[in-house]
Protein backbone atom coordinates (compact mmCIF):
# COMPACT_ATOMS: atom_id res chain seq x y z
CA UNK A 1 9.62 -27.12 -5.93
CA UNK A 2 9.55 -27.20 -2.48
CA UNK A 3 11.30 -24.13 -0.32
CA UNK A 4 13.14 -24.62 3.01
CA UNK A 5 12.35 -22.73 5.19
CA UNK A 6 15.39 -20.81 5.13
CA UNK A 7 14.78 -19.79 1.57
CA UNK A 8 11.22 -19.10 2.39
CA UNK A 9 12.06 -16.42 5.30
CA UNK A 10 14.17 -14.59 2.92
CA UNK A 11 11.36 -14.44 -0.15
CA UNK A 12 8.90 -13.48 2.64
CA UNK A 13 11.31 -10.63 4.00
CA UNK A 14 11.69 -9.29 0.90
CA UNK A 15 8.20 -8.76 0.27
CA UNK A 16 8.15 -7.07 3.80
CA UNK A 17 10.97 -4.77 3.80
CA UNK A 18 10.80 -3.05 0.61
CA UNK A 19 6.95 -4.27 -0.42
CA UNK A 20 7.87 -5.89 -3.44
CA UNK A 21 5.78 -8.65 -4.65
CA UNK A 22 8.21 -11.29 -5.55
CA UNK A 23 6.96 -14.43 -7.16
CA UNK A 24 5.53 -17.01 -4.48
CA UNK A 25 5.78 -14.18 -2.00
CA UNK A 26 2.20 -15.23 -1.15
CA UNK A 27 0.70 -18.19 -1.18
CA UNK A 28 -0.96 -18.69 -5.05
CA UNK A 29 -4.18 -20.14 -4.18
CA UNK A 30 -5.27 -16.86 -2.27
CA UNK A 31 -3.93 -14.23 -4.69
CA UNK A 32 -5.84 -16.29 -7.67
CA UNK A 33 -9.22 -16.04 -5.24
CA UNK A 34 -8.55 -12.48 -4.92
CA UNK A 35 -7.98 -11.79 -8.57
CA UNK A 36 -10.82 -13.73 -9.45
CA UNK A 37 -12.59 -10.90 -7.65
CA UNK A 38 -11.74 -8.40 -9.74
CA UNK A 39 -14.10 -6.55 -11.96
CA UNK A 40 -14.13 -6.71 -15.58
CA UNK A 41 -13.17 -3.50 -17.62
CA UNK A 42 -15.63 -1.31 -18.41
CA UNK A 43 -14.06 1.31 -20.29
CA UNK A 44 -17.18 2.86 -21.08
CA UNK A 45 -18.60 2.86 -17.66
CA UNK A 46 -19.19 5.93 -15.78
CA UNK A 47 -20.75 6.77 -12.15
CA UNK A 48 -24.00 8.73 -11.95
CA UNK A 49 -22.22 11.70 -9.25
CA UNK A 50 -19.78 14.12 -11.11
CA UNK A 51 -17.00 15.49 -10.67
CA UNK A 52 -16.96 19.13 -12.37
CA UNK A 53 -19.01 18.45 -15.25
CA UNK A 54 -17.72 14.79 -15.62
CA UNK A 55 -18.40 11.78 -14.24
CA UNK A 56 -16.95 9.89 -12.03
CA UNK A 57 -15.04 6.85 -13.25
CA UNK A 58 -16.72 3.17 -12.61
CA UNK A 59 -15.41 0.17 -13.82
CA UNK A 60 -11.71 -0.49 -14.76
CA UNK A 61 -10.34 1.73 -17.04
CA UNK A 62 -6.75 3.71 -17.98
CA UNK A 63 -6.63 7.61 -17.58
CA UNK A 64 -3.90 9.29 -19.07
CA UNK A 65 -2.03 10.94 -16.58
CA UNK A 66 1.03 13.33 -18.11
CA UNK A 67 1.16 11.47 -21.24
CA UNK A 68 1.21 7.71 -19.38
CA UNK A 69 -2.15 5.64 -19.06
CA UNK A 70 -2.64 4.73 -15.34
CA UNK A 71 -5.05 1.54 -14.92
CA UNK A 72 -7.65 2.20 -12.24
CA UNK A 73 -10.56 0.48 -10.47
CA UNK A 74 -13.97 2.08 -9.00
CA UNK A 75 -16.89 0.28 -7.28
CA UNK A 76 -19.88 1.00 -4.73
CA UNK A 77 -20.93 4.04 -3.76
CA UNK A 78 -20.57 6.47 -0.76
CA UNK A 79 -23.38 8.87 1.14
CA UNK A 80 -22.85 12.41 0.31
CA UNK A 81 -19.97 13.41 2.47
CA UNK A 82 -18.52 10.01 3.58
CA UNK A 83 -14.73 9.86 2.01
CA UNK A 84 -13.89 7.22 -0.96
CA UNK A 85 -11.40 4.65 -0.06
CA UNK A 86 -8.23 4.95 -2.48
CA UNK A 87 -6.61 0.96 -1.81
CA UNK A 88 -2.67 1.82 -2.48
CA UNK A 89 -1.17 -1.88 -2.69
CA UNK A 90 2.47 -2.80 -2.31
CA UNK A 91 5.37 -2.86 -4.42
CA UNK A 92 5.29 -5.22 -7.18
CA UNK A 93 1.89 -5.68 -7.04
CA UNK A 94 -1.08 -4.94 -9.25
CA UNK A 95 -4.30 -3.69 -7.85
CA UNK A 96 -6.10 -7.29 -8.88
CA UNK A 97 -4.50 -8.37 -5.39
CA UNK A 98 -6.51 -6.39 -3.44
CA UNK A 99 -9.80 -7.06 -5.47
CA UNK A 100 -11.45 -8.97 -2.88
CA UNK A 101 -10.72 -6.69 -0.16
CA UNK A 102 -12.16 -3.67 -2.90
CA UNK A 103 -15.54 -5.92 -3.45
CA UNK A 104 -16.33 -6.46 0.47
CA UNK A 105 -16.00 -2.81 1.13
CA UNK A 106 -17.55 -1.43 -1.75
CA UNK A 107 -20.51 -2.79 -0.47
CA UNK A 108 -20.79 -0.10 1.65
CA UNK A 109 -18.22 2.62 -0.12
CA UNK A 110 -17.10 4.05 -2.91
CA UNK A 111 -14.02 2.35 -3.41
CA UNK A 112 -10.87 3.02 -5.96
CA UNK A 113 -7.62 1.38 -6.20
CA UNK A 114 -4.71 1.60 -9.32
CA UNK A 115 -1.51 0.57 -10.65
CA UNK A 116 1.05 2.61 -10.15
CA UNK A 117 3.47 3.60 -13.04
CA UNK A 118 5.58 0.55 -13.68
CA UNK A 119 3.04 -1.57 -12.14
CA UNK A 120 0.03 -3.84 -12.95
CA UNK A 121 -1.51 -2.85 -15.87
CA UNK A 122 -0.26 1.00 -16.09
CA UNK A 123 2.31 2.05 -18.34
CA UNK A 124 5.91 2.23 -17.59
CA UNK A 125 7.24 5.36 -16.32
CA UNK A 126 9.31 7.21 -18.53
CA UNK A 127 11.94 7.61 -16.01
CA UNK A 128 13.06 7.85 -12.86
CA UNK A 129 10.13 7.97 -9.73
CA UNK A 130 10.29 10.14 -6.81
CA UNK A 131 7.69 10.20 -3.89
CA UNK A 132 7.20 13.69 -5.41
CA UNK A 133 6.30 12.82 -8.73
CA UNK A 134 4.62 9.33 -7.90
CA UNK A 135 2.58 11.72 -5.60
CA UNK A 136 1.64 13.59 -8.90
CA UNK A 137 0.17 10.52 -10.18
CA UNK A 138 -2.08 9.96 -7.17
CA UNK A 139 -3.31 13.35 -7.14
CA UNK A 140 -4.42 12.79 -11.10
CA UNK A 141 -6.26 10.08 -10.32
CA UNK A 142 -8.07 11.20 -7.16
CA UNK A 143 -8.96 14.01 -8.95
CA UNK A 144 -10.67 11.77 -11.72
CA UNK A 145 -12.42 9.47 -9.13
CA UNK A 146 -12.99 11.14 -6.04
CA UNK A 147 -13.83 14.83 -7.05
CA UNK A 148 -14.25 17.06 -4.25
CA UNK A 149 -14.88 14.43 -1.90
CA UNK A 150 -12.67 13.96 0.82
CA UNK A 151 -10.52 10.45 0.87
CA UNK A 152 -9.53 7.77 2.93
CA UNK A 153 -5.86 5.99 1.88
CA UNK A 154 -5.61 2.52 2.83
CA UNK A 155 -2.13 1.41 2.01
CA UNK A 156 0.29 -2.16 2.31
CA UNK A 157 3.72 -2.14 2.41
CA UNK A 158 5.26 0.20 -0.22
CA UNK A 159 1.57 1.18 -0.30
CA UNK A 160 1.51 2.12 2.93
CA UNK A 161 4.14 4.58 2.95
CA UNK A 162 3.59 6.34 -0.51
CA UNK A 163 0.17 6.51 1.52
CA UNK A 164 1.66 8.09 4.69
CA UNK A 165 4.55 10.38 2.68
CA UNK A 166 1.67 11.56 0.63
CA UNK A 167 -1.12 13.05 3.09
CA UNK A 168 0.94 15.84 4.90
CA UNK A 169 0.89 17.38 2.09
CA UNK A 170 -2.68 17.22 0.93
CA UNK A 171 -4.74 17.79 4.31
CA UNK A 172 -7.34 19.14 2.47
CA UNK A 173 -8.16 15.92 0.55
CA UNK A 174 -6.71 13.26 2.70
CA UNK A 175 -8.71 12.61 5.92
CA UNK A 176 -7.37 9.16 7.09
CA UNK A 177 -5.20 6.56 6.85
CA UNK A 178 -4.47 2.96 6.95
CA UNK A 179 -0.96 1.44 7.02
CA UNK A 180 -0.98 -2.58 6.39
CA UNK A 181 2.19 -3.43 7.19
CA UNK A 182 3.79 -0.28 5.86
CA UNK A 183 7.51 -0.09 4.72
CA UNK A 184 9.32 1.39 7.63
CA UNK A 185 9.98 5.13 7.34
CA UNK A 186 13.97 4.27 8.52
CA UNK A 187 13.94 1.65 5.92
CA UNK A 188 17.63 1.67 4.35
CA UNK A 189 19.25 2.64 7.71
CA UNK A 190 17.15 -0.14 9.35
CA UNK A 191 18.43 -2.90 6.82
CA UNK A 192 22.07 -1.46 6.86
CA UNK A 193 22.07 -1.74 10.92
CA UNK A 194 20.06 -5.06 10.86
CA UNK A 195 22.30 -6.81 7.83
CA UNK A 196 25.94 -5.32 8.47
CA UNK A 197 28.85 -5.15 5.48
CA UNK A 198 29.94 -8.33 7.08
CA UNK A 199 27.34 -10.79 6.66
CA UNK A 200 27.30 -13.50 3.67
CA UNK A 201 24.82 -15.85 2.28
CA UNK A 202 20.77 -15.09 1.89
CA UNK A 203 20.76 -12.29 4.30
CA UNK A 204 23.18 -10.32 2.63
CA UNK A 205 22.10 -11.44 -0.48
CA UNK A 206 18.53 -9.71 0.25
CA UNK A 207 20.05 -6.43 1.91
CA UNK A 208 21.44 -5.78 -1.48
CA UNK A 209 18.34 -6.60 -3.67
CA UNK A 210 16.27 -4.82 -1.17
CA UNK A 211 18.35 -1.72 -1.20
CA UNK A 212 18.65 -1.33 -5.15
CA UNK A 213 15.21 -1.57 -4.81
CA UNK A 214 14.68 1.39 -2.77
CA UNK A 215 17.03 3.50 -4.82
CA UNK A 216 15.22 3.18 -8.15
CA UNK A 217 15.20 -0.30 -8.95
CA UNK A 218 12.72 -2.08 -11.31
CA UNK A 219 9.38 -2.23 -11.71
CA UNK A 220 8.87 1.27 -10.70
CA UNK A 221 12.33 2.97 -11.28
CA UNK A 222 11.10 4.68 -7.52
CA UNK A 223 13.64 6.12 -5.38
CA UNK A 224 12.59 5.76 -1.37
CA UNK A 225 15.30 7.75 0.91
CA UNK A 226 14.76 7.39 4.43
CA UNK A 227 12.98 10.59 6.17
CA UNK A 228 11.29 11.50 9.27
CA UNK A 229 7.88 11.04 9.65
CA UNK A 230 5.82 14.60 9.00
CA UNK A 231 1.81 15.23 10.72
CA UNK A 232 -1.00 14.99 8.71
CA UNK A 233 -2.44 17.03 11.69
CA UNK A 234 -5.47 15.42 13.87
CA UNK A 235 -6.82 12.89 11.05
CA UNK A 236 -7.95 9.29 12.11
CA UNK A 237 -5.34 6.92 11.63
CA UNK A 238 -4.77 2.37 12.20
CA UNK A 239 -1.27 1.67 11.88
CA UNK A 240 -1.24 -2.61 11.32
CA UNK A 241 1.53 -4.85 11.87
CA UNK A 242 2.20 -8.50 10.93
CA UNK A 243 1.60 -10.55 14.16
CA UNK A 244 3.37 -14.15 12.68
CA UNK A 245 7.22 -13.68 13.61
CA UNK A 246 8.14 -14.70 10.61
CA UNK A 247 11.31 -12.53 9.60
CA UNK A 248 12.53 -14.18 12.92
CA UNK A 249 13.02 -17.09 10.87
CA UNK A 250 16.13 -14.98 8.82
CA UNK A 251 18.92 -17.20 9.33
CA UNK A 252 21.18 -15.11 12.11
CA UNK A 253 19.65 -11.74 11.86
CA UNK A 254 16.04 -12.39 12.16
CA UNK A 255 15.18 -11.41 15.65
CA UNK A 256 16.90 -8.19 14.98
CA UNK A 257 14.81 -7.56 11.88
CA UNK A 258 11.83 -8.22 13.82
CA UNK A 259 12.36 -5.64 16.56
CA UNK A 260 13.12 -3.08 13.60
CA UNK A 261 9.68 -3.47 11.88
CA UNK A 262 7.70 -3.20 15.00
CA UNK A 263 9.72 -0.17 15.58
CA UNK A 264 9.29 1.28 12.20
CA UNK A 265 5.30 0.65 12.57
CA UNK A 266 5.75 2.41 15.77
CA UNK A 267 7.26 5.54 13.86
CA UNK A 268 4.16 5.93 11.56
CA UNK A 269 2.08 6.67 14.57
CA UNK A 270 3.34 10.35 14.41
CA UNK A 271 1.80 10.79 11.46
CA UNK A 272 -2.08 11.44 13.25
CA UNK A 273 -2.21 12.83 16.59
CA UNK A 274 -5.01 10.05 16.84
CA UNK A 275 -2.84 7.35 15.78
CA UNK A 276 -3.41 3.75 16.56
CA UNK A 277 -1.47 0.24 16.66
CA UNK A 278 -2.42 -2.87 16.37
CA UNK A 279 -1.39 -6.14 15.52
CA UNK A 280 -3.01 -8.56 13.02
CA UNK A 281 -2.00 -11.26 15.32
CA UNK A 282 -2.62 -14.26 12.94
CA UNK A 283 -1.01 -12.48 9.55
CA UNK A 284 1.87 -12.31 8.11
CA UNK A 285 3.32 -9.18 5.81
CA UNK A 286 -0.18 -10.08 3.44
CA UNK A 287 -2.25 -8.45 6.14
CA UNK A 288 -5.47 -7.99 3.96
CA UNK A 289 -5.20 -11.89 2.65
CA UNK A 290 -4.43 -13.43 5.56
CA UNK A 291 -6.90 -11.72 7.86
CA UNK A 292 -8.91 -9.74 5.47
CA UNK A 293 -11.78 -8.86 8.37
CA UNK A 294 -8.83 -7.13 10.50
CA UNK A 295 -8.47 -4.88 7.32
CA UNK A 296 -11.93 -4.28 6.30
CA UNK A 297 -13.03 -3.09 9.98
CA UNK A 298 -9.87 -0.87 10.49
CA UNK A 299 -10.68 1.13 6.94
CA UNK A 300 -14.50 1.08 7.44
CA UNK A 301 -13.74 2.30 11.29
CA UNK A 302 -11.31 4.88 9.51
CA UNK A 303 -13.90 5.89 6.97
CA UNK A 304 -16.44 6.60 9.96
CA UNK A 305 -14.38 8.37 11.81
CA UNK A 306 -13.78 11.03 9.06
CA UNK A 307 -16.71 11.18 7.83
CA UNK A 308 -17.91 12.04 11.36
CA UNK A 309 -15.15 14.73 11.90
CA UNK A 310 -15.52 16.27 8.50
């Protein structure tokens, strides 16, 4: 079936605002190509550095993290010091999306990525999500493929702030950052100001789905309140916006939604005190399929950078 365009502004916004993969949020032939990418599970596969006295996952396999099995996706290889990349994809989405993106770099890295609980292949959560206890989950899994090594997050959308909530907290692992397109920090107060009690028809129709979303809606049962952003203290970090105006298309309210995300990129730059944005000027929210070099050279210039300043 073919969308107008008015229907197609308000799929595409709500991949953007809340990071939720909807179905035809992206364009099908390019998220098949990526998942074609992705490696086959290897259960049995393990990496030749350790971790304690075990090895380092390679391969696709589930962990068991607090009683749930949490799918997750190793490949490459990185020098002695130089961080692994941890991908940390979007709402909705399963790590296959970002498969291609986890091939080109782990030609040069050790690279990870996983489905968070609800998500992908991982299990269902048993409950209701907080950052807090979705954090938990990260922290299992780092510890099962990254070891003592230090780690790079690269994160879209959802990803991107579960990426940015998460390293204030764990400067001693976490030594730079990413943001694709990351869910605005302000992101409830943004879409209440943006969509007021007033309006009708698709707009209002998404500021609802959007915000049961962020208060523990499915897949991931994950509750995301607004908050200020908190320092991660000096680390490198590339903040990445959309550069295709598309939420501008939002019948009435678009411009005004557009202004709002670039502002609520603009927040995540306190995260670093070396903190840096940039547009992907040809992209739209699917920064990492629709200009997949602009991603790979911001993590691999991220990755550098730490491993330099570790």
């Amino acid at each position: 079936m073919i969308r107008s365009a008015r229907v197609s502004a308000v799929i595409a916004l709500s991949c953007a605002v809340a990071g939720v993969g909807l179905v035809g949020c992206e364009d099908s032939s390019k998220a098949e190509s990526e998942a074609s990418a992705t490696a086959s599970a290897t259960s049995s596969a393990a990496g030749s550095k350790q971790a304690g006295d075990q090895a380092l996952l390679t391969g696709t396999k589930k962990i068991e993290v607090g009683g749930r099995l949490v799918n997750v996706s190793c490949s490459g290889t990185s020098a002695d010091g130089r961080p692994v990349i941890m991908l940390v994809v979007g709402g909705g989405d399963g790590l296959e999306k970002m498969a291609g993106l986890q091939k080109t770099l782990s030609e040069k890295n050790r690279v990870c990525s996983y489905d968070r609980l609800g998500e992908g292949a991982s299990d269902k959560p048993d409950g209701p999500q907080t950052l807090k206890s979705t954090g938990k989950v990260l922290t299992a899994v780092l510890d099962r493929v990254a070891g003592d090594a230090p780690v790079v997050l690269a994160g879209h959308s959802l990803g991107g702030l579960i990426a940015a909530r998460y390293a204030p907290d764990h400067q001693d692992r976490i030594k730079g950052l990413v943001l694709m397109d990351a869910t605005s920090p302000t992101q409830t107060a943004d879409l209440n100001k943006g969509i007021p009690e007033s309006a009708t028809g698709p707009a209002a129709e998404l500021r609802d789905q959007t915000l049961a979303i962020l208060r523990g809606g499915e897949p991931e049962k994950l509750t995301v309140p607004d908050g200020k952003v908190r320092s991660a203290g000096d680390i490198p970090v590339e903040v990445i916006h959309h550069g295709k105006q598309y939420l501008a298309e939002v019948p009435d309210y678009g411009p005004g939604l557009e202004r709002a995300w670039t502002n609520g990129q603009r927040k995540w730059l306190a995260v670093s005190s070396r903190s840096k944005l940039s547009p992907a000027k040809n992209s739209a929210h699917y920064i990492y399929v629709d200009q997949p070099d602009v991603a790979v050279r911001a993590i691999e210039r991220v990755t550098s950078q730490a491993a330099d300043h570790a």
